[in-house]
C-alpha atoms as a PDB file:
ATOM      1  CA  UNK A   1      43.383 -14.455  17.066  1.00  0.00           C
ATOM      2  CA  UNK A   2      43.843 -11.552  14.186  1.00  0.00           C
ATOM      3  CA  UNK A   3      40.905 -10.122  12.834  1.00  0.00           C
ATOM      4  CA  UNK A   4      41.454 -10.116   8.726  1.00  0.00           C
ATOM      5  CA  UNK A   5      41.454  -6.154   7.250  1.00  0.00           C
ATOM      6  CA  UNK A   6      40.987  -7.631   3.819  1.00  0.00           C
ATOM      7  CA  UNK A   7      37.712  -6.872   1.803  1.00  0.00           C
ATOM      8  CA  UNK A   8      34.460  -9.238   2.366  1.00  0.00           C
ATOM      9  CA  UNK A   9      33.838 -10.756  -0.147  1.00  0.00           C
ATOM     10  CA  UNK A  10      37.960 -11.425  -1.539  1.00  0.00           C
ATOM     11  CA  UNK A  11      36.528 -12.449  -4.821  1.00  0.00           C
ATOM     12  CA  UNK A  12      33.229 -11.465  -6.859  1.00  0.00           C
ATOM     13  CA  UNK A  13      30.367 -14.040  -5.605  1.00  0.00           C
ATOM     14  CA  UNK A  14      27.950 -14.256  -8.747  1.00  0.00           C
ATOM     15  CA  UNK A  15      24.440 -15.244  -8.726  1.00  0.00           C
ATOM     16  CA  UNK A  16      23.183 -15.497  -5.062  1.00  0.00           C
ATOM     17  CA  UNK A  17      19.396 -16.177  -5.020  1.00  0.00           C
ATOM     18  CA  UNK A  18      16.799 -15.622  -2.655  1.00  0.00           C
ATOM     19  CA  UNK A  19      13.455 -16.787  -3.252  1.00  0.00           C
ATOM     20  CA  UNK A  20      10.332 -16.016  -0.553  1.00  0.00           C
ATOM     21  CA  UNK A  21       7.410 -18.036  -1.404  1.00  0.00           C
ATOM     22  CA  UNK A  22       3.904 -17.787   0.986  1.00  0.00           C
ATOM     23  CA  UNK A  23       0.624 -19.815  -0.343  1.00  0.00           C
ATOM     24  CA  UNK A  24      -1.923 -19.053   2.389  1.00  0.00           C
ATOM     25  CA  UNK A  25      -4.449 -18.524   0.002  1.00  0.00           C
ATOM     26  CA  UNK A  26      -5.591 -16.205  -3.153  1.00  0.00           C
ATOM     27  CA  UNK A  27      -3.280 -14.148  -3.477  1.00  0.00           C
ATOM     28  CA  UNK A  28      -0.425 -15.669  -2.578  1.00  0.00           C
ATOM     29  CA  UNK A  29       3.072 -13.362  -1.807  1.00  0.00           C
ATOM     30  CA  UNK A  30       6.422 -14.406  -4.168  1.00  0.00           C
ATOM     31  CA  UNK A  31       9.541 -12.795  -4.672  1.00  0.00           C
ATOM     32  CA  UNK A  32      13.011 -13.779  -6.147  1.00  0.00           C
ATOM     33  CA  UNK A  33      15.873 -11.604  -5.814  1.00  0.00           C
ATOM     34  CA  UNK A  34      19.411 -12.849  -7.759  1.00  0.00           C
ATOM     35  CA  UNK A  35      22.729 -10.463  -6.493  1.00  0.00           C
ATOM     36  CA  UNK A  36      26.441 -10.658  -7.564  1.00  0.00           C
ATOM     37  CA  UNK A  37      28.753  -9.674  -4.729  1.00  0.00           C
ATOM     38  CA  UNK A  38      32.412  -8.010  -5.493  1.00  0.00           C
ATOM     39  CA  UNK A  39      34.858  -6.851  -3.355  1.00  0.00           C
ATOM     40  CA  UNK A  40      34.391  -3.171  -2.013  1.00  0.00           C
ATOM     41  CA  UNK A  41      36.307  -0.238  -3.976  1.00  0.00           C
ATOM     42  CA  UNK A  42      35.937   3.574  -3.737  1.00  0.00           C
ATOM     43  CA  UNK A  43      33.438   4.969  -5.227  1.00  0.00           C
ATOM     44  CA  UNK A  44      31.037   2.074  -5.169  1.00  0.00           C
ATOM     45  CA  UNK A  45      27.619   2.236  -7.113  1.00  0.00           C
ATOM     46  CA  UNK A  46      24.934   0.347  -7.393  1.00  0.00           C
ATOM     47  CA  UNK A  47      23.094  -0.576 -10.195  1.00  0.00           C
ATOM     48  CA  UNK A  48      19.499  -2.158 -10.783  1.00  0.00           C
ATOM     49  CA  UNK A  49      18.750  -4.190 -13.934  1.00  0.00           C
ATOM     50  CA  UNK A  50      16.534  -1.769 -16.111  1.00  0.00           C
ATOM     51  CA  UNK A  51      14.492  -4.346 -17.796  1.00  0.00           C
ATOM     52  CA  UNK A  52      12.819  -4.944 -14.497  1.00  0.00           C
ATOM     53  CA  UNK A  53       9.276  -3.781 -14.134  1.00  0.00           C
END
């Protein structure tokens, strides 16, 4: 079998979301994270959505 060189992903992946909910009690922990994916290029950067806060 050949291993693929290509890029992971091969196409941009939009709107992956992760959500980590824990109710044990007051307080309880939540978090929700949404991430596009694109294929790798040089000089990659990363960027964080600046209303977030």
């Amino acid at each position: 079998m050949e291993s693929d060189t290509g890029t992971f992903p091969p196409h941009p992946i939009r709107g992956v979301r992760a959500v980590y909910a824990r109710q044990a009690g007051c307080p309880s922990d939540f978090a929700e994270v949404t991430v596009d994916f694109e294929p790798w290029e040089v000089c990659v950067t990363f960027e964080v959505a600046a209303e977030l806060g």
